[in-house]
Protein backbone atom coordinates (compact mmCIF):
# COMPACT_ATOMS: atom_id res chain seq x y z
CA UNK A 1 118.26 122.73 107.54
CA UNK A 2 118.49 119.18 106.29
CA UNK A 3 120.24 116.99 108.93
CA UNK A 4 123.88 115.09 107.97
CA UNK A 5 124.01 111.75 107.61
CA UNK A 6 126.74 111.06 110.26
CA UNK A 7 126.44 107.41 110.17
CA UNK A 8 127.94 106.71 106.04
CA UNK A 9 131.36 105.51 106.24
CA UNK A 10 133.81 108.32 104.80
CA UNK A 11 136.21 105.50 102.76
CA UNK A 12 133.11 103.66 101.20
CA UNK A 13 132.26 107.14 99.51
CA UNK A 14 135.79 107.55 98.62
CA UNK A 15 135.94 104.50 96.92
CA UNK A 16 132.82 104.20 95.29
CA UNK A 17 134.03 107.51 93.63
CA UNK A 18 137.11 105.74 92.58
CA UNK A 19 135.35 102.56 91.27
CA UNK A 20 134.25 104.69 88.41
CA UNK A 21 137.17 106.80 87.94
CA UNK A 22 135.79 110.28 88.63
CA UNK A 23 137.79 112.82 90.73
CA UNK A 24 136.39 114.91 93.71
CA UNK A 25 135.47 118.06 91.24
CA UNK A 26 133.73 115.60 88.77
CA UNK A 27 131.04 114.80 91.77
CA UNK A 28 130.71 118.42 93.19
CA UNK A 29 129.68 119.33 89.55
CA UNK A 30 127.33 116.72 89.51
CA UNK A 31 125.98 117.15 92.86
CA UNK A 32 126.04 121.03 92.18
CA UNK A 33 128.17 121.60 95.40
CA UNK A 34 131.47 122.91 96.11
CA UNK A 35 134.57 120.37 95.90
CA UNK A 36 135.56 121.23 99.64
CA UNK A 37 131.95 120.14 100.94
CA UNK A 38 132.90 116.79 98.84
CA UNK A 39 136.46 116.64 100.01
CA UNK A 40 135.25 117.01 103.92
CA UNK A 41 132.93 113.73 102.99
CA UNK A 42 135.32 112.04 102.09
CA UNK A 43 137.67 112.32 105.36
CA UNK A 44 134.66 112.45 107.80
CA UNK A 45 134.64 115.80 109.35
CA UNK A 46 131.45 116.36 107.55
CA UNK A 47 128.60 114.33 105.88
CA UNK A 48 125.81 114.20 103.22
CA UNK A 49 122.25 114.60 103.89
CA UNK A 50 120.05 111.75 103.12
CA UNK A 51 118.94 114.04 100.07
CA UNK A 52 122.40 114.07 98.72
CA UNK A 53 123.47 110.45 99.81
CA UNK A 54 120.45 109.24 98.00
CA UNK A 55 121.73 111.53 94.77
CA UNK A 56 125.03 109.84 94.95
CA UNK A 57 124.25 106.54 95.57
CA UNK A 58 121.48 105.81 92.75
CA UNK A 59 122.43 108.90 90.56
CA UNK A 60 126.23 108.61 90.44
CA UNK A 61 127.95 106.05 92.03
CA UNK A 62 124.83 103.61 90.88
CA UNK A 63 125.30 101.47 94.42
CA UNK A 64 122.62 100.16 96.75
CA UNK A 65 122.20 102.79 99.54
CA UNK A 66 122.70 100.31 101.97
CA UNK A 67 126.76 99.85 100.70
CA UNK A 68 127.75 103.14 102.80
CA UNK A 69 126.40 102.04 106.17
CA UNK A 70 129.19 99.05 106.12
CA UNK A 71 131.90 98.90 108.28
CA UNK A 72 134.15 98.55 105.08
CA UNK A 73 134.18 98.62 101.70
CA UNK A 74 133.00 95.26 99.91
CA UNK A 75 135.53 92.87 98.74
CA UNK A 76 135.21 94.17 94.66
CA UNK A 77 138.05 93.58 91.96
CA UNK A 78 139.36 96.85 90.87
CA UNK A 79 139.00 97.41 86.65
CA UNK A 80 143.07 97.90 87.00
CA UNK A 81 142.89 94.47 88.45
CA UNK A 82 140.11 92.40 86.14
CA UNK A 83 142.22 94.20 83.01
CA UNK A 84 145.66 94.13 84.48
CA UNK A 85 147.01 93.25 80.61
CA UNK A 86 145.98 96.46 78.79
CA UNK A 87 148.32 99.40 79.00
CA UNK A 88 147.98 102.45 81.64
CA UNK A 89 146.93 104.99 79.34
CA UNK A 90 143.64 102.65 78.27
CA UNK A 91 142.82 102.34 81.82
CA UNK A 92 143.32 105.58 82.93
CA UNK A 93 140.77 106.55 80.06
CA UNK A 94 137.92 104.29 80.85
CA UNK A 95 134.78 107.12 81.51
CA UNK A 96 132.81 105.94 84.86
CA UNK A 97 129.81 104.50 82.43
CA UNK A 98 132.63 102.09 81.07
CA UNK A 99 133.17 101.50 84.23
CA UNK A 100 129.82 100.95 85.46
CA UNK A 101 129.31 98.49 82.45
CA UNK A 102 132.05 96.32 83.84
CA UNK A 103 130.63 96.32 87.24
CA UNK A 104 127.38 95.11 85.62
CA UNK A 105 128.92 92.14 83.57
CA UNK A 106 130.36 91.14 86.44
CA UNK A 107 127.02 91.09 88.35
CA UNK A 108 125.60 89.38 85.81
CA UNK A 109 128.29 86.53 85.54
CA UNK A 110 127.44 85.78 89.06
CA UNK A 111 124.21 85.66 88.92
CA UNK A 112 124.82 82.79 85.89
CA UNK A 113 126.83 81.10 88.42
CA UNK A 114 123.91 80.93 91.24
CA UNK A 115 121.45 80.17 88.28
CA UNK A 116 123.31 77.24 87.01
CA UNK A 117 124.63 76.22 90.67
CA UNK A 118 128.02 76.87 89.81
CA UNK A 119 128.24 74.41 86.77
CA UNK A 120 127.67 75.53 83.36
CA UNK A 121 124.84 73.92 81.68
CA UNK A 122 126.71 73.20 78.40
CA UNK A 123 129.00 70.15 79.26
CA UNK A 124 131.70 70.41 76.32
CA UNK A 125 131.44 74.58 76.15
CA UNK A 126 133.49 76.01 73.29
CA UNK A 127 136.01 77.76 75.66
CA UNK A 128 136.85 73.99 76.89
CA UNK A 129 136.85 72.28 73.63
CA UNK A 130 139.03 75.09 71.77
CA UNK A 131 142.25 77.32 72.69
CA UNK A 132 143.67 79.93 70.33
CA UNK A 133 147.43 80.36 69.54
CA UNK A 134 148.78 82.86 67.56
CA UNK A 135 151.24 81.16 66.17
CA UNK A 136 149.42 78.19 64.38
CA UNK A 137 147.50 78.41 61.02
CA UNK A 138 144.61 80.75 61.62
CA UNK A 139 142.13 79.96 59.00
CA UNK A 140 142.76 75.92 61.06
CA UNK A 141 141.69 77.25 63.84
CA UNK A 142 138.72 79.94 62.33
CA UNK A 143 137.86 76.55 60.65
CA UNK A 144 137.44 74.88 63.56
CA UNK A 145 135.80 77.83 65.55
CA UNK A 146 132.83 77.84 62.96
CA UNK A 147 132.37 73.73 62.98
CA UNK A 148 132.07 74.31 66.65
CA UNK A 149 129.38 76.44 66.67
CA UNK A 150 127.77 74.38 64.05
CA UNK A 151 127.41 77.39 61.13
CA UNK A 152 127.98 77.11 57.67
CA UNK A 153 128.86 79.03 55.23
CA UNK A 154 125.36 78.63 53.23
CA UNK A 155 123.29 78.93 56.62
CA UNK A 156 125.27 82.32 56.67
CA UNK A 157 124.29 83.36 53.55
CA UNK A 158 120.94 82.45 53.71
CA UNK A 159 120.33 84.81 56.54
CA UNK A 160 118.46 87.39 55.57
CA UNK A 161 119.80 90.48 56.78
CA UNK A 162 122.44 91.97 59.61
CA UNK A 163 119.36 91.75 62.43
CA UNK A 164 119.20 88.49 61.85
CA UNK A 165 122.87 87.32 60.93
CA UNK A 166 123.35 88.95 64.70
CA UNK A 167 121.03 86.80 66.57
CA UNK A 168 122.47 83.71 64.82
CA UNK A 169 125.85 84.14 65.88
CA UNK A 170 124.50 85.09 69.45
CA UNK A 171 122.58 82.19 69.17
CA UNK A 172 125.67 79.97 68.24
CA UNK A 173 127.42 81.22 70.68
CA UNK A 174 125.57 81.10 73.85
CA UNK A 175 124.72 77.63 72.76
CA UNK A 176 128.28 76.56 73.04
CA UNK A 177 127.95 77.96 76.79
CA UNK A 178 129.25 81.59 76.69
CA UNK A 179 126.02 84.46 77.46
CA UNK A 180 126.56 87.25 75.55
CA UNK A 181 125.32 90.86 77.17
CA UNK A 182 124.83 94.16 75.21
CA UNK A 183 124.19 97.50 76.69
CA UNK A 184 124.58 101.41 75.01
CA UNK A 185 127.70 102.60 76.40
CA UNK A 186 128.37 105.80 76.86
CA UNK A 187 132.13 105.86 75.85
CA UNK A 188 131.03 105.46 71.89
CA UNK A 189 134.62 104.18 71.06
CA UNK A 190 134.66 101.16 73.10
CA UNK A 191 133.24 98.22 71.28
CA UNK A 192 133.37 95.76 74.03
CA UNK A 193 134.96 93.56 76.65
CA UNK A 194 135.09 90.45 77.54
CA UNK A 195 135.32 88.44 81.20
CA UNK A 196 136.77 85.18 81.27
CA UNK A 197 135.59 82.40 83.60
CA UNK A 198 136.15 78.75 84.42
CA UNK A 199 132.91 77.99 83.96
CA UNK A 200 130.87 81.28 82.57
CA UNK A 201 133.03 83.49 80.75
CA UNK A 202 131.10 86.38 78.82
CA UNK A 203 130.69 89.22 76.36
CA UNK A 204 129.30 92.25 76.47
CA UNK A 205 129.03 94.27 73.31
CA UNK A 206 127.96 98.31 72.90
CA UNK A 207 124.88 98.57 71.14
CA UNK A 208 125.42 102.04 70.24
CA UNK A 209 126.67 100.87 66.69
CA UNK A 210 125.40 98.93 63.50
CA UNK A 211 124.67 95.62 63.61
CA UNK A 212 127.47 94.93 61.22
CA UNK A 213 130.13 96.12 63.71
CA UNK A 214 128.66 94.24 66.60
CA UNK A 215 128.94 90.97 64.25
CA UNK A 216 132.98 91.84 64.16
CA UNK A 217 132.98 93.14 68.08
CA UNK A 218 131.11 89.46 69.10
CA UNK A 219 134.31 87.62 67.03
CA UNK A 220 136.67 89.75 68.23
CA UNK A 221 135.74 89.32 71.97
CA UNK A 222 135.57 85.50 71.33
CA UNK A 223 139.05 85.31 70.18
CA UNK A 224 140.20 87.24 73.22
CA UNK A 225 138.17 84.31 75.07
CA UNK A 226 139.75 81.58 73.45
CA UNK A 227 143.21 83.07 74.10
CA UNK A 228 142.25 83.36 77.63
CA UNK A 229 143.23 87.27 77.70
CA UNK A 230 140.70 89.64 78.75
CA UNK A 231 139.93 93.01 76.83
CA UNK A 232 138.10 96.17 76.32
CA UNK A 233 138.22 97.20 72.49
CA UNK A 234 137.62 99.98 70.29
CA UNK A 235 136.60 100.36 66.81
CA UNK A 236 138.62 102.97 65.74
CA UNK A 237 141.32 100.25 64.45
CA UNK A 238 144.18 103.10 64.66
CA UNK A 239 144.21 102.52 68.91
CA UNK A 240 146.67 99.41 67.85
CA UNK A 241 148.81 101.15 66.74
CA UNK A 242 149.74 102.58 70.27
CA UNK A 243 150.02 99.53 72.07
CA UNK A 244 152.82 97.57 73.77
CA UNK A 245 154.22 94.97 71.30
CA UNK A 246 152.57 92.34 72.91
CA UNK A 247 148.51 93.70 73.62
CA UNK A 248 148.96 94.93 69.42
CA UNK A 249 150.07 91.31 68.28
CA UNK A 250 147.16 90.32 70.57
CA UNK A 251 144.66 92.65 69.08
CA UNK A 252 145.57 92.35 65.52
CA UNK A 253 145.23 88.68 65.89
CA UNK A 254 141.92 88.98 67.76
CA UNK A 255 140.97 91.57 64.34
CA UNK A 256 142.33 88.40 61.74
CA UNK A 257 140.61 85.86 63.77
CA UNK A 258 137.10 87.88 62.94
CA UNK A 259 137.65 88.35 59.61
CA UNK A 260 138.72 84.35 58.80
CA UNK A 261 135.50 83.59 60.44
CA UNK A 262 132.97 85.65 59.34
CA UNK A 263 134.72 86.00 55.58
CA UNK A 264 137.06 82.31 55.68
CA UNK A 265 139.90 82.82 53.36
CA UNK A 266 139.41 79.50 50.69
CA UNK A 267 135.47 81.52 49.88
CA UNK A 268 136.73 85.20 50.06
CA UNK A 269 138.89 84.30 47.56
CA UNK A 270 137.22 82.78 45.10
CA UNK A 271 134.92 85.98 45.42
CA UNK A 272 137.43 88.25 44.42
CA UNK A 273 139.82 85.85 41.65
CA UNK A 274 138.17 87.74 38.50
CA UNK A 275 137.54 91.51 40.55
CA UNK A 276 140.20 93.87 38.76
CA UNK A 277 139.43 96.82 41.03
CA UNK A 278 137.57 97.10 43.92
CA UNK A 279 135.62 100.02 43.94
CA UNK A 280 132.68 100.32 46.38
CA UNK A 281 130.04 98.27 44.43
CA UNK A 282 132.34 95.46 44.74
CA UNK A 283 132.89 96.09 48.60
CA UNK A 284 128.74 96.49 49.03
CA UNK A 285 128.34 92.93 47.38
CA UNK A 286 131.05 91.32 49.90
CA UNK A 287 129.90 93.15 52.58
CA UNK A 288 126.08 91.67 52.21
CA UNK A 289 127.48 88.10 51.47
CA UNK A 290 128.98 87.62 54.37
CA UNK A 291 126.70 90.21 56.60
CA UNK A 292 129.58 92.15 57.90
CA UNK A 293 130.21 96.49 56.99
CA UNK A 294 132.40 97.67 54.10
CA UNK A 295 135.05 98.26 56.44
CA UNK A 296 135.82 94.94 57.51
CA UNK A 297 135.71 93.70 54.01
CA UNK A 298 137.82 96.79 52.82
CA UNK A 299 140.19 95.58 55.73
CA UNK A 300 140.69 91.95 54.53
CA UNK A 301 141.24 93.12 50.98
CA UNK A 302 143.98 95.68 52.33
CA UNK A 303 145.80 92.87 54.35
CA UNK A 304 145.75 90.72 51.17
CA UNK A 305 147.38 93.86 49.62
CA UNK A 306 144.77 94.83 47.18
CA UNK A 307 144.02 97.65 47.80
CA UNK A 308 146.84 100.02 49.38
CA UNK A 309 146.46 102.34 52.46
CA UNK A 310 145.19 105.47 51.81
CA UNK A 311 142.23 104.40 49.45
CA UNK A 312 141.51 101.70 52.93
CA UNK A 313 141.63 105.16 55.02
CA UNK A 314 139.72 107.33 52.98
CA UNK A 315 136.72 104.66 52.22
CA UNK A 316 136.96 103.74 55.74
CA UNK A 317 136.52 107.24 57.26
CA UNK A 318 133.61 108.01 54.51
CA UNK A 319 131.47 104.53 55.60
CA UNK A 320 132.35 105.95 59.50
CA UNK A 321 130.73 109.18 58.87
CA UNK A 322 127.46 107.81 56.96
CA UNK A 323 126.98 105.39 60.43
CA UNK A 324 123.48 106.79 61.91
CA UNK A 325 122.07 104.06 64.94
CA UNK A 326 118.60 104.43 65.79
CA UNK A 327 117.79 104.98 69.77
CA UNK A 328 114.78 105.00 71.58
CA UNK A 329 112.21 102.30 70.42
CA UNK A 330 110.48 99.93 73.00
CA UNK A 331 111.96 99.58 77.25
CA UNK A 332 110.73 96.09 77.24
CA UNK A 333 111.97 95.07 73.49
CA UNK A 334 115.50 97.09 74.26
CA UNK A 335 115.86 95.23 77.54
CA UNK A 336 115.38 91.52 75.90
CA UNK A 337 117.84 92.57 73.17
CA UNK A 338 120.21 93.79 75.66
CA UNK A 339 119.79 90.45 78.26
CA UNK A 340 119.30 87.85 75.18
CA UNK A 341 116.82 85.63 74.95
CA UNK A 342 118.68 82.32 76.50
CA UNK A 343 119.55 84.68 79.78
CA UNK A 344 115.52 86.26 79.61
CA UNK A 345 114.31 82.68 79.58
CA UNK A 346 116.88 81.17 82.25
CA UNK A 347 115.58 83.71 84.61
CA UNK A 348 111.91 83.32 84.34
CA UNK A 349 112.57 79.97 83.68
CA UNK A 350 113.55 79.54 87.52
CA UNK A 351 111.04 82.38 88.24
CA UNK A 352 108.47 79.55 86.79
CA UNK A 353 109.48 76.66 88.62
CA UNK A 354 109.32 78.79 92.00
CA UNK A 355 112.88 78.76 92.67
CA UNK A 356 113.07 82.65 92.59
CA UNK A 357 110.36 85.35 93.90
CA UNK A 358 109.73 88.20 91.98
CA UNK A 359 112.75 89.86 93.62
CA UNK A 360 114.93 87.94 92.90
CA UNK A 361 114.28 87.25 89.39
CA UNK A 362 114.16 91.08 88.91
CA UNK A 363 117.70 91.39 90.59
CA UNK A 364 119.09 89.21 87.77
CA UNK A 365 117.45 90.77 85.15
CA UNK A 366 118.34 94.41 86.69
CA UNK A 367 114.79 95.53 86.38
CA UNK A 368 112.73 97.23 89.06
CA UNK A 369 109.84 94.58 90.32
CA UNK A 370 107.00 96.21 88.35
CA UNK A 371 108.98 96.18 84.95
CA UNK A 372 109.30 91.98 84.57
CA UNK A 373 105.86 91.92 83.83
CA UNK A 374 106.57 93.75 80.80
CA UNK A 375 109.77 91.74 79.86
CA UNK A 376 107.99 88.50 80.63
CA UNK A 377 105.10 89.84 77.94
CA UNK A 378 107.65 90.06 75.52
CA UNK A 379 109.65 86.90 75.89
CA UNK A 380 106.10 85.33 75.44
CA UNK A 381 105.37 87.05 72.26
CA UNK A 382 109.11 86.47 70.87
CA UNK A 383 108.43 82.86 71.67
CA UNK A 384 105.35 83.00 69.46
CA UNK A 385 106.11 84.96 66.77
């Protein structure tokens, strides 16, 4: 009979299992073992063999083995902590892969931080140079937003698809000094979060959606930014609804501050000044000007009252139904897309220059050792192309 591991520390499993929001019966199904066997873990009268602790530590809890050996748990904000502005009920309904994602941006905001040596490399970022109100004139401020990253309106247009119009904005952004992270999530509805910082604040987007939607989700998490209020988002825009007065003024200004960007007011208009009715054709041809979905243009012509609510909610739930995302494709190309190329390159930049072993540079990137090889291959044939 496999031998217990009497050594793991009883509250480090406890709260590993907490970290991510799943109850006792949630492991024992996932383990395949009764809820008592977990429950007698958990207070030390009994352990896991190195079999199981193995299980839970790379399988489920996603934690270096090494973490329940310690004498006590490691000094980690809580998610109830890091988002201690969103209501209960949103909390209390992040799954443990949103959880996990969190976890990861924050691993990755520290490794920026012993990359850069603390400082941020840009020395006027945009989250210096800029703070949002939400109660001054918003397409001033989107104005603004946009000369700061240095993107205008015909460089937008002349993009030549969604891929693309993406990885400008990315681009734009992480040039201004804020990294931008993407990962599939698990938890379809959330669209994002983002972590501020004093000197590397980021975003991390789910790439489980259209490029389109990320567009919106990477504005949306910016404004949040620039208010200096962190978030996790949806993109069901009916969640608003239910919020406290003051997270739904925040989010529906985050939501306005998108739109003026990506579609600003004084050109959206002077689209639409001859339109008499807005049926879908019309949408399609906004929607590809300004490389954002139907929705969001169906959304800015429903604010300005032009079209009314239910022909918004139909279209809306129609264009929601037709979304189909890809999956699969290449490891290597789906972990530069997910990293970005400025992070990818900052890495094996200091990789290059012998300031990290192979390691360490794979600890940044969270890649096994063998795998940077492959990433490096591909950074070197983006760079080419």
């Amino acid at each position: 009979m496999p031998e217990e591991v009497s050594s793991v520390n009883p509250s480090i499993l406890r709260w590993a299992r907490e970290c991510l929001g799943l109850s006792v019966d949630d492991v024992a199904a996932k383990l395949g073992r009764d809820t008592d066997e977990v429950e007698a873990w958990e207070r030390g009268s009994s352990a896991p063999t190195y079999a199981q602790l193995e299980k839970l530590a790379y399988s489920i809890y996603k934690r270096p083995l090494a973490v329940f050996f310690l004498p006590e748990k490691p000094k980690e904000p809580s998610v109830r902590k890091e988002f201690r502005t969103l209501p209960e009920f949103d909390l209390d309904h992040l799954q443990a892969d949103t959880r996990y994602q969190i976890r990861i941006a924050k691993a990755f905001q520290v490794s920026l931080k012993e990359l850069n040596s603390g400082v941020n490399a840009i020395k006027e970022p945009i989250f210096r140079e800029i703070s949002l109100s939400k109660n001054k004139e918003l397409d001033r401020q989107a104005n603004r937003v946009r000369k700061n990253l240095r993107v205008s309106l015909s460089a937008q247009q002349s993009w030549p698809d969604e891929r693309q119009a993406f990885k400008e904005w990315r681009n734009a952004i992480e040039d201004r000094g804020i990294y931008v992270f993407k990962q599939s999530f698990k938890q379809k509805e959330i669209s994002g979060f983002c972590l501020p910082d004093l000197e590397f604040p980021i975003i991390y987007l789910n790439n489980s959606t259209t490029q389109t939607r990320q567009i919106f989700s990477l504005f949306h998490e910016l404004g949040h930014l620039l208010l200096d209020v962190r978030g996790i988002s949806k993109f069901d825009p009916a969640y608003i609804n239910d919020l406290p007065p003051a997270e739904r003024e925040t989010e529906q200004f985050c939501n306005a501050f998108a739109a003026e960007v990506l579609m600003p007011s004084a050109d959206f208009d002077a689209q639409i000044r001859d339109v008499d009715q807005f049926e879908e054709k019309a949408v399609v041809r906004l929607a590809k000007r300004y490389h954002v979905s139907r929705e969001a243009v169906l959304r800015r012509l429903l604010d300005k009252e032009l079209v009314d609510q239910d022909f918004y909610e139909t279209k809306a739930k129609e264009w929601r139904e037709q979304i189909a995302v890809g999956s699969g494709g290449n490891y290597y190309a789906n972990q530069a897309t997910y990293l970005g190329e400025k992070y990818v390159n900052l890495v094996l930049g200091k990789h290059y220059e012998g300031k990290l072993s192979l390691e360490q540079a794979a600890d940044h990137l969270g890649l096994k050792t063998a795998n940077v090889a492959g990433l490096e291959a591909m950074a070197l044939r983006k760079v080419s192309e």
